[in-house]
Protein backbone atom coordinates (compact mmCIF):
# COMPACT_ATOMS: atom_id res chain seq x y z
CA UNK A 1 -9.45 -0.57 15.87
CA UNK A 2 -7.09 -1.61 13.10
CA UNK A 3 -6.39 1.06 10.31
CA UNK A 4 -4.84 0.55 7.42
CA UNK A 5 -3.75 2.84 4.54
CA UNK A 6 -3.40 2.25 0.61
CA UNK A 7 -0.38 2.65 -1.34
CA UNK A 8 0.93 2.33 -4.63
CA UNK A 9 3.76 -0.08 -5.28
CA UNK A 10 7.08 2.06 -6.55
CA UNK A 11 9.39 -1.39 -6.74
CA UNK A 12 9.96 -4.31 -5.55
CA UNK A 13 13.53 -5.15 -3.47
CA UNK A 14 15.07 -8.92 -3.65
CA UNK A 15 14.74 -9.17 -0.05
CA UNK A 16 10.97 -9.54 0.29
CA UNK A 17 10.14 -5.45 0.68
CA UNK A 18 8.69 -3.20 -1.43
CA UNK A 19 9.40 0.80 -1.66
CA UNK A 20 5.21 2.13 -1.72
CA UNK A 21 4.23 5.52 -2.01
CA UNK A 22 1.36 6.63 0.39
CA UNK A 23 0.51 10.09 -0.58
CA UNK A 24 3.56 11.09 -1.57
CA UNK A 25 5.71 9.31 1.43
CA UNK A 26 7.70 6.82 0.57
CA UNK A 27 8.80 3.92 2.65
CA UNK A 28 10.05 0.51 2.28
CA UNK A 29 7.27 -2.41 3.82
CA UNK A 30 7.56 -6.04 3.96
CA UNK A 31 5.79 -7.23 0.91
CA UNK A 32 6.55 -10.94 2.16
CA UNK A 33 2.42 -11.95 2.71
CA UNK A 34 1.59 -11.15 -1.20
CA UNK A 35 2.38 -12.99 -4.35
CA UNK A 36 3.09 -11.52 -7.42
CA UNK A 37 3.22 -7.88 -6.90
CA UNK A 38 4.22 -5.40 -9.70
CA UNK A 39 5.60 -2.20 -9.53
CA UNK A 40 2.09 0.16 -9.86
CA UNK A 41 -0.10 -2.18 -8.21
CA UNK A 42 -1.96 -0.74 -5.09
CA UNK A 43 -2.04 -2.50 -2.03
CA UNK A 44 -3.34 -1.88 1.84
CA UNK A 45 -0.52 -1.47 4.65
CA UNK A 46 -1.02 -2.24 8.36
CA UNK A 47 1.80 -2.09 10.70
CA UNK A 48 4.50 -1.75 7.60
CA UNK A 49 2.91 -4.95 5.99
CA UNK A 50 0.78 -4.98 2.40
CA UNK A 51 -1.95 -7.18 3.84
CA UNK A 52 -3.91 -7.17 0.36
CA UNK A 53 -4.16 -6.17 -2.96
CA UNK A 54 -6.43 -3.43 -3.73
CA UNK A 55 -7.26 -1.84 -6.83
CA UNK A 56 -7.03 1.65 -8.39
CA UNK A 57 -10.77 2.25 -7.63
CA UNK A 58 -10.42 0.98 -3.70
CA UNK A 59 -7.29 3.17 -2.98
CA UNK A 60 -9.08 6.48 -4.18
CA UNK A 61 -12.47 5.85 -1.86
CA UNK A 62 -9.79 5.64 0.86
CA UNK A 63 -8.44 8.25 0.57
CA UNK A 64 -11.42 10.47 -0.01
CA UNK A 65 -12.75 8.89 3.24
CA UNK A 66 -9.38 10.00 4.94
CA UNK A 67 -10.12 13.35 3.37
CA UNK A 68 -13.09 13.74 4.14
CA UNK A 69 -12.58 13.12 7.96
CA UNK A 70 -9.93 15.10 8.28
């Protein structure tokens, strides 16, 4: 099984990374797979990759699941 978690966007570096906050770690991800990515925008992470773009909605349900599990 695959898991991956949601994170918001904090900024974007000039070498293809972006610094995301994933509740309330920070970490720096390749953000090389995704166009167009703002600062703010929410996105999924697998294996310190944003595979997709998600939206506000899609990152709270996960993490209510999350919550809810553990």
């Amino acid at each position: 099984m695959c898991v991956g978690l949601s994170a918001r966007v904090v900024k974007l570096t000039d070498k293809g990374t972006a610094v995301v906050d994933a509740s309330g770690a920070k970490r720096e991800i390749s953000a090389k797979l995704l166009d167009g990515l703002e600062p703010g925008d929410y996105v999924m992470v697998h294996a310190g990759t944003a595979i997709a773009k998600i939206t506000d909605d899609d990152s709270h349900e996960t993490e209510n699941l999350l919550d809810h599990l553990l």
